[in-house]
PDB file of N, CA and C in Angstrom:
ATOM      1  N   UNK A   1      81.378  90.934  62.928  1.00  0.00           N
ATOM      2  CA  UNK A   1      82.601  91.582  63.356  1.00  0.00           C
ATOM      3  C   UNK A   1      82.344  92.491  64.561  1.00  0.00           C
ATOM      4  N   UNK A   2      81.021  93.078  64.592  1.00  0.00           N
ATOM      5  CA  UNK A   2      81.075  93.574  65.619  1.00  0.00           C
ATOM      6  C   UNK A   2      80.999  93.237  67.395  1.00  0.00           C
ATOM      7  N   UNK A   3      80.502  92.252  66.732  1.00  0.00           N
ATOM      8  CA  UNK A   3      80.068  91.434  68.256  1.00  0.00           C
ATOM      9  C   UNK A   3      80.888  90.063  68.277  1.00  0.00           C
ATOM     10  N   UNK A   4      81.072  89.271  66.809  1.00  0.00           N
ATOM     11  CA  UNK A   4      81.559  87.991  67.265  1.00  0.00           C
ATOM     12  C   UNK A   4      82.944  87.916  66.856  1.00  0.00           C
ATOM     13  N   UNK A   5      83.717  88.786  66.907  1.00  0.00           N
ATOM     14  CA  UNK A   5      84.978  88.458  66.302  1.00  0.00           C
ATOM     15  C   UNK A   5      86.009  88.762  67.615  1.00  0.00           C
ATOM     16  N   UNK A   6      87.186  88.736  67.678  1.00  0.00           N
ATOM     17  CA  UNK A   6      87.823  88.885  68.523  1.00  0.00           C
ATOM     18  C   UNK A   6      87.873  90.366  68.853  1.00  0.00           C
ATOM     19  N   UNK A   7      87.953  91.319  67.636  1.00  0.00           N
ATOM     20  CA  UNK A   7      88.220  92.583  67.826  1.00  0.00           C
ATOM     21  C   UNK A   7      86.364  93.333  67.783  1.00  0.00           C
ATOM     22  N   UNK A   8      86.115  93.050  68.537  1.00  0.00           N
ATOM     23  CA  UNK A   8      84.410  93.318  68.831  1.00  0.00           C
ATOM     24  C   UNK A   8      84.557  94.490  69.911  1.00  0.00           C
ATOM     25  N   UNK A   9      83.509  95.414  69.780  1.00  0.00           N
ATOM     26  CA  UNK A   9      83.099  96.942  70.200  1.00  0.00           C
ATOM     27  C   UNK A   9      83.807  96.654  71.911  1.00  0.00           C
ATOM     28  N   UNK A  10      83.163  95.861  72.478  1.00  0.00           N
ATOM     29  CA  UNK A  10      83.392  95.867  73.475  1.00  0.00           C
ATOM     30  C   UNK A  10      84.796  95.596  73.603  1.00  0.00           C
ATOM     31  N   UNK A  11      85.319  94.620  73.813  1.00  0.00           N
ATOM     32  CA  UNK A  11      87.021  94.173  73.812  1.00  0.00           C
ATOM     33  C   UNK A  11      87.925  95.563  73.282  1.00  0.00           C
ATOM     34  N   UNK A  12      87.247  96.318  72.115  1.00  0.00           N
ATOM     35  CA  UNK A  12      88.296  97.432  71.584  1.00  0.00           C
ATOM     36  C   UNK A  12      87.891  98.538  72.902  1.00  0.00           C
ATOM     37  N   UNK A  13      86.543  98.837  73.309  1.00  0.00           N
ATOM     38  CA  UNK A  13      85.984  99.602  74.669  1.00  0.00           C
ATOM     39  C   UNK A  13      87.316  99.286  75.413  1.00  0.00           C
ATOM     40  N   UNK A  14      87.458  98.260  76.278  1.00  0.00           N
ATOM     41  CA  UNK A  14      87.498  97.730  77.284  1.00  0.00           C
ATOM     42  C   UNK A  14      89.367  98.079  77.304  1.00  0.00           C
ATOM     43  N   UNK A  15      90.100  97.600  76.268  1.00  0.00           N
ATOM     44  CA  UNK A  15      91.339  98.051  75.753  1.00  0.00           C
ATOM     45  C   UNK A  15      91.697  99.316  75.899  1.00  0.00           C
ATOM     46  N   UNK A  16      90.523 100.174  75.418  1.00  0.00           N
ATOM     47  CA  UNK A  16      91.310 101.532  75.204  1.00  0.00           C
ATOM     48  C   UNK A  16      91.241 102.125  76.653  1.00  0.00           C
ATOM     49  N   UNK A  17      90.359 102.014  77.169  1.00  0.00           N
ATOM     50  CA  UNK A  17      89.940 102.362  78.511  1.00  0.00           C
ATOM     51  C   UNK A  17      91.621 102.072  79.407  1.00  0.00           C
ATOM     52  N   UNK A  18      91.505 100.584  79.371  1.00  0.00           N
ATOM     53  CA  UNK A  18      92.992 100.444  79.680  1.00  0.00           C
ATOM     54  C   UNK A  18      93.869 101.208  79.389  1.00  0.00           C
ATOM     55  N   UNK A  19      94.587 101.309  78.283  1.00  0.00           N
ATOM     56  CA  UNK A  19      95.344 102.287  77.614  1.00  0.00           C
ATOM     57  C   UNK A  19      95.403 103.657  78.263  1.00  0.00           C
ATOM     58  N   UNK A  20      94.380 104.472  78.460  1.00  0.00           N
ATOM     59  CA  UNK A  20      94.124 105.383  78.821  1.00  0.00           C
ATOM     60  C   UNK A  20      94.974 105.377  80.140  1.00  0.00           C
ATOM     61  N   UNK A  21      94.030 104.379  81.481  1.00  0.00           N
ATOM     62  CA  UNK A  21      94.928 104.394  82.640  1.00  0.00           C
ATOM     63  C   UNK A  21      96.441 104.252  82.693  1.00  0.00           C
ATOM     64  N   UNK A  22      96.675 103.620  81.548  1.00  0.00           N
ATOM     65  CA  UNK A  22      98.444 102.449  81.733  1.00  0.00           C
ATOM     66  C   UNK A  22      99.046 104.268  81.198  1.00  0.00           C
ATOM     67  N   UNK A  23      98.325 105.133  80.282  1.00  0.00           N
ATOM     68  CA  UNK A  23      99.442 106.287  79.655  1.00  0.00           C
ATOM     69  C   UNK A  23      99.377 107.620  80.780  1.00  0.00           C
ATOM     70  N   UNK A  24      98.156 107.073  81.883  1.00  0.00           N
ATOM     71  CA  UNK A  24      98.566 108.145  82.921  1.00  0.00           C
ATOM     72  C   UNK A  24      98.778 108.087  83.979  1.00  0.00           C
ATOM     73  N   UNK A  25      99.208 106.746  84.026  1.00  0.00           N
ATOM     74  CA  UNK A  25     100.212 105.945  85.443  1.00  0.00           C
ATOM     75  C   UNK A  25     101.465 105.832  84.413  1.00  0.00           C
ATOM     76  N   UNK A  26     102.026 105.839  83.778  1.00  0.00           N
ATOM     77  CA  UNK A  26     103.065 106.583  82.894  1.00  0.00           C
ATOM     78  C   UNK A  26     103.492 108.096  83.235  1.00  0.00           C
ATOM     79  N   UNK A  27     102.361 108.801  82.739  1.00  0.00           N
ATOM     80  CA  UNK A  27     102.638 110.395  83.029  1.00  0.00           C
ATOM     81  C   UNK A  27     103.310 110.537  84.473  1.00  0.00           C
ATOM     82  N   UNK A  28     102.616 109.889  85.489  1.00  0.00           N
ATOM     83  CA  UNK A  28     102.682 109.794  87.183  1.00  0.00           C
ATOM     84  C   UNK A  28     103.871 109.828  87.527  1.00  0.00           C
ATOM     85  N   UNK A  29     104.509 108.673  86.204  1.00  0.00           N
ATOM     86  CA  UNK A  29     105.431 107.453  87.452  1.00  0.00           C
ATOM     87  C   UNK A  29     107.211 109.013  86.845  1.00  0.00           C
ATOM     88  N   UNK A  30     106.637 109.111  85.042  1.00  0.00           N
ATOM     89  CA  UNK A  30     107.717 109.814  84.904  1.00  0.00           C
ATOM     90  C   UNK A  30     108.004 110.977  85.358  1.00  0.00           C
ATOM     91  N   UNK A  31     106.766 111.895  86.264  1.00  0.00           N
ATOM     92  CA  UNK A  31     107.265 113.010  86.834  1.00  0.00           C
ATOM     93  C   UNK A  31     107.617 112.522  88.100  1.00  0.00           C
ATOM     94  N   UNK A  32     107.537 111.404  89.215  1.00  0.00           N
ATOM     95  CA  UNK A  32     108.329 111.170  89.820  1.00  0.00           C
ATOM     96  C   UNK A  32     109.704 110.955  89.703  1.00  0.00           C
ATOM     97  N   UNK A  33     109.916 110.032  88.598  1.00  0.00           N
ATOM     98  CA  UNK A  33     111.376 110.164  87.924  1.00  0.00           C
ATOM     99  C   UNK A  33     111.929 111.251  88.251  1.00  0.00           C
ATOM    100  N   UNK A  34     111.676 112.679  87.285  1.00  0.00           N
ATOM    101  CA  UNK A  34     112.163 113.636  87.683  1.00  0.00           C
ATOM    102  C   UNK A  34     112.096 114.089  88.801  1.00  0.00           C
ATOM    103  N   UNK A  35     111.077 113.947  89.563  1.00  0.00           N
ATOM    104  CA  UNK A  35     111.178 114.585  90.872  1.00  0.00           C
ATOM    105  C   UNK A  35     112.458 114.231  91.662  1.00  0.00           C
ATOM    106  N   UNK A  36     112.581 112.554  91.475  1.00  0.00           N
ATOM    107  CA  UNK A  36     113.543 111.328  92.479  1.00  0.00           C
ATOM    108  C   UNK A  36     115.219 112.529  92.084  1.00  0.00           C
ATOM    109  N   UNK A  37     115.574 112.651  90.408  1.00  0.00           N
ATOM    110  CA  UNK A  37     116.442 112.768  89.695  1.00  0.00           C
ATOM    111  C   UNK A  37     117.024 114.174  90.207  1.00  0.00           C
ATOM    112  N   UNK A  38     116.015 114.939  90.356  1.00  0.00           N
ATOM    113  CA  UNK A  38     116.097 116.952  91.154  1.00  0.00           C
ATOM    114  C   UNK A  38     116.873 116.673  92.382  1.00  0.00           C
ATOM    115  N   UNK A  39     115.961 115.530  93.154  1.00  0.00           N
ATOM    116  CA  UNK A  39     116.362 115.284  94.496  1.00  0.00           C
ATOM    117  C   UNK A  39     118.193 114.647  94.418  1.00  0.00           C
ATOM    118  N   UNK A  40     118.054 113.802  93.827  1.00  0.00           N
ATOM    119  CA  UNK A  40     119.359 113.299  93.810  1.00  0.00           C
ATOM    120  C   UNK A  40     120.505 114.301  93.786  1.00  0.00           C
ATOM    121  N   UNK A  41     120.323 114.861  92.779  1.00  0.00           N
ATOM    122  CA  UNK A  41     121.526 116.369  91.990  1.00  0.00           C
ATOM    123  C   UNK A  41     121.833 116.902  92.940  1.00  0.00           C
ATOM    124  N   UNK A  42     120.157 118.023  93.971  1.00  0.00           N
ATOM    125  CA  UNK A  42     120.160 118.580  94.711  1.00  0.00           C
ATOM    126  C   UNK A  42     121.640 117.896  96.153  1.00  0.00           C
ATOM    127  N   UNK A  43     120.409 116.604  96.487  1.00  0.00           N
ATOM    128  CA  UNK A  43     121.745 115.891  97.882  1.00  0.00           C
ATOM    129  C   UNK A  43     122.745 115.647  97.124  1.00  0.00           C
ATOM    130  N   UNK A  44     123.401 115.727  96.154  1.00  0.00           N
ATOM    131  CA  UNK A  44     125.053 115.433  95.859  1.00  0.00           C
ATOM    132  C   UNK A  44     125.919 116.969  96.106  1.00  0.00           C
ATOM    133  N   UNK A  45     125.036 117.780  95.352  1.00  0.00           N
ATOM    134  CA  UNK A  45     126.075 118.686  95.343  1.00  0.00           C
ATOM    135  C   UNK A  45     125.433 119.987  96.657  1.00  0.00           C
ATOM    136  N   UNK A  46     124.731 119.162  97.357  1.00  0.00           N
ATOM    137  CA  UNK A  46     124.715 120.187  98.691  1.00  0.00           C
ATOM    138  C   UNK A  46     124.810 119.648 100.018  1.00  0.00           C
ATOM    139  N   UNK A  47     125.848 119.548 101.009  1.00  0.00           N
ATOM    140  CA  UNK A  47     126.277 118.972 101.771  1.00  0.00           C
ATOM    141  C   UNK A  47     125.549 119.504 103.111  1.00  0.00           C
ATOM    142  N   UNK A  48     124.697 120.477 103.129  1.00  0.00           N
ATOM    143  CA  UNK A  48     123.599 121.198 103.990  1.00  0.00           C
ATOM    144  C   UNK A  48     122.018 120.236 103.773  1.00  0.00           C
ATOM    145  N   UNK A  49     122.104 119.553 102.842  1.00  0.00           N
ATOM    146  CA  UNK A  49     120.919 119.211 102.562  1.00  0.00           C
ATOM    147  C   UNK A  49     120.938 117.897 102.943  1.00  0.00           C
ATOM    148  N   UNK A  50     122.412 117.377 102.323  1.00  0.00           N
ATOM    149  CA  UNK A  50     122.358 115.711 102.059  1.00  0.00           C
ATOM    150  C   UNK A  50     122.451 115.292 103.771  1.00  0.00           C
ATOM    151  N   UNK A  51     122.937 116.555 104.499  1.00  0.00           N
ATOM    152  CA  UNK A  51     122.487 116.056 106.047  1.00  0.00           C
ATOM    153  C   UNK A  51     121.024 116.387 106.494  1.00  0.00           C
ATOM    154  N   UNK A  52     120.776 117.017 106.270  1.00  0.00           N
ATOM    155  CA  UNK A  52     118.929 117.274 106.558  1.00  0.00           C
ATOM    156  C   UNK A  52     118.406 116.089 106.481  1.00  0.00           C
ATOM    157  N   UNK A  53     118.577 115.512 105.018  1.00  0.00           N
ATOM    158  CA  UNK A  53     117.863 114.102 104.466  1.00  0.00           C
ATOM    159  C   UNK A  53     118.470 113.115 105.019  1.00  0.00           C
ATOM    160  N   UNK A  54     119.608 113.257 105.922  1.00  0.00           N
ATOM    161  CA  UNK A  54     120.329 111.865 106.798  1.00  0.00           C
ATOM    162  C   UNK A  54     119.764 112.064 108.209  1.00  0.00           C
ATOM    163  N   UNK A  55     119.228 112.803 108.352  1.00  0.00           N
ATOM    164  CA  UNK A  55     118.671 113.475 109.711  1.00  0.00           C
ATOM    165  C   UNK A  55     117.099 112.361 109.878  1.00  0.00           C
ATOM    166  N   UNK A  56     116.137 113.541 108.806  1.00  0.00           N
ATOM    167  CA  UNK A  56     114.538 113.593 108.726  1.00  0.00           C
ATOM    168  C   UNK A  56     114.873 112.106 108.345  1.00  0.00           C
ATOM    169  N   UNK A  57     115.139 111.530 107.316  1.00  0.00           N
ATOM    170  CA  UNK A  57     115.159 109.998 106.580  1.00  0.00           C
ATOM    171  C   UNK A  57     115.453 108.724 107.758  1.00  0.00           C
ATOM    172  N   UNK A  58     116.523 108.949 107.964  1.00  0.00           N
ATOM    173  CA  UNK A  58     117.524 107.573 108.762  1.00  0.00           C
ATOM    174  C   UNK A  58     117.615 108.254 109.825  1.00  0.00           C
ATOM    175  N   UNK A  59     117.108 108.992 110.506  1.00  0.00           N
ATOM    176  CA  UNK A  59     117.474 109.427 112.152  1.00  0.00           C
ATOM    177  C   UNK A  59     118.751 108.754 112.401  1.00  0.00           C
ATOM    178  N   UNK A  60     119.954 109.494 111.657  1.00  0.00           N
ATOM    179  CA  UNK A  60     120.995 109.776 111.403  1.00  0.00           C
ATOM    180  C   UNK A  60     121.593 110.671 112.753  1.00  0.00           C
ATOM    181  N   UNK A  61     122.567 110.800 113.465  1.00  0.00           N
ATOM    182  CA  UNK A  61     122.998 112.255 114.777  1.00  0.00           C
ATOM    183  C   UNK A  61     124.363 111.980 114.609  1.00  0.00           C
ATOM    184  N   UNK A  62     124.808 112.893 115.367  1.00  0.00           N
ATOM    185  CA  UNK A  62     126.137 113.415 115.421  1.00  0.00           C
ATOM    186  C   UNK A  62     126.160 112.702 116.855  1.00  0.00           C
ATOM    187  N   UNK A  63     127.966 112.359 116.882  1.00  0.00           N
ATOM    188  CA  UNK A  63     128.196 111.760 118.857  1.00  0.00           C
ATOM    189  C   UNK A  63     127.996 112.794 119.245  1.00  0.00           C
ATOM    190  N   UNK A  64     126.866 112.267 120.525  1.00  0.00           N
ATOM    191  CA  UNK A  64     127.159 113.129 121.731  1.00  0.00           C
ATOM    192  C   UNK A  64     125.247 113.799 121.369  1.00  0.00           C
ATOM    193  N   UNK A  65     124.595 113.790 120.587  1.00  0.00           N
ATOM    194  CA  UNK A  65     122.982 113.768 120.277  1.00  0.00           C
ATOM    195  C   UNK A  65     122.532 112.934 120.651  1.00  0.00           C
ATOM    196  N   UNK A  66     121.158 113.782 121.047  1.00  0.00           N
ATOM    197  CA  UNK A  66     120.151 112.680 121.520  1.00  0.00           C
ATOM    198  C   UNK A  66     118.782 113.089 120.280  1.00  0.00           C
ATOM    199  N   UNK A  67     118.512 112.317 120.135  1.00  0.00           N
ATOM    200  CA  UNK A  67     117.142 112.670 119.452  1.00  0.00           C
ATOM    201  C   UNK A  67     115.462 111.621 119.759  1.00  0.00           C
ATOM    202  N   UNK A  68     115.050 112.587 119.752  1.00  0.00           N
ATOM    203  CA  UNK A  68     113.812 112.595 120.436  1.00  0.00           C
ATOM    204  C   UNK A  68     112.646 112.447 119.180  1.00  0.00           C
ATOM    205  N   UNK A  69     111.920 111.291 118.994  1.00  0.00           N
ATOM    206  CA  UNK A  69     110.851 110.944 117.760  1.00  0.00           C
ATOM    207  C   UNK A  69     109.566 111.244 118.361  1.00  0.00           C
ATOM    208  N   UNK A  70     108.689 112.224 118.096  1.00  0.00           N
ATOM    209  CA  UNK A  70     107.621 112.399 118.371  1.00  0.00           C
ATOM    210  C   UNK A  70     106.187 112.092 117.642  1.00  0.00           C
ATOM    211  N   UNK A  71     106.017 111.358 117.757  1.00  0.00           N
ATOM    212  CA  UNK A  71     104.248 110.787 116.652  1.00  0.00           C
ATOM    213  C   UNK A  71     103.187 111.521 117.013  1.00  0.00           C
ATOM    214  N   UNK A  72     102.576 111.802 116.138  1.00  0.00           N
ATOM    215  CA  UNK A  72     101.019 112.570 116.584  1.00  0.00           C
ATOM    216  C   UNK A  72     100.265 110.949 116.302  1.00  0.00           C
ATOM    217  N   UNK A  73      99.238 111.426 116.705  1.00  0.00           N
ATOM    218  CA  UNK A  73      98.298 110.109 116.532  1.00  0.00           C
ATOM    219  C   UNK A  73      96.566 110.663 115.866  1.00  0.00           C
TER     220      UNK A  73
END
């Protein structure tokens, strides 16, 4: 059982190890969730912001703007 069975030391090793990564790319993904979810609330109910993020995001302007994209390298 320990070595020749399906559920052998290694294979249960090798599993949990997995497990481990898959429950803290979990932890990761759900505080992005919340992060995405803050953000959302925030741009709905603030009309100062939800243009900032139409600005910085989608180089978004008002007629009659020019805007200018500058890259560092």
């Amino acid at each position: 059982m320990i070595f020749l069975d399906s559920n052998d030391f290694i294979t249960r090793f090798n599993m949990s190890s997995k497990l481990r990564t898959l429950e803290n790319e979990k932890e990761f993904y759900q505080e992005k969730i919340a992060e995405v979810e803050k953000d959302k609330q925030e741009l709905t109910t603030n009309n100062e912001l939800l243009e900032k993020f139409a600005r910085e995001k989608y180089l978004m302007k008002k007629p009659g703007e020019d805007i200018f994209i500058i890259e560092e390298k």
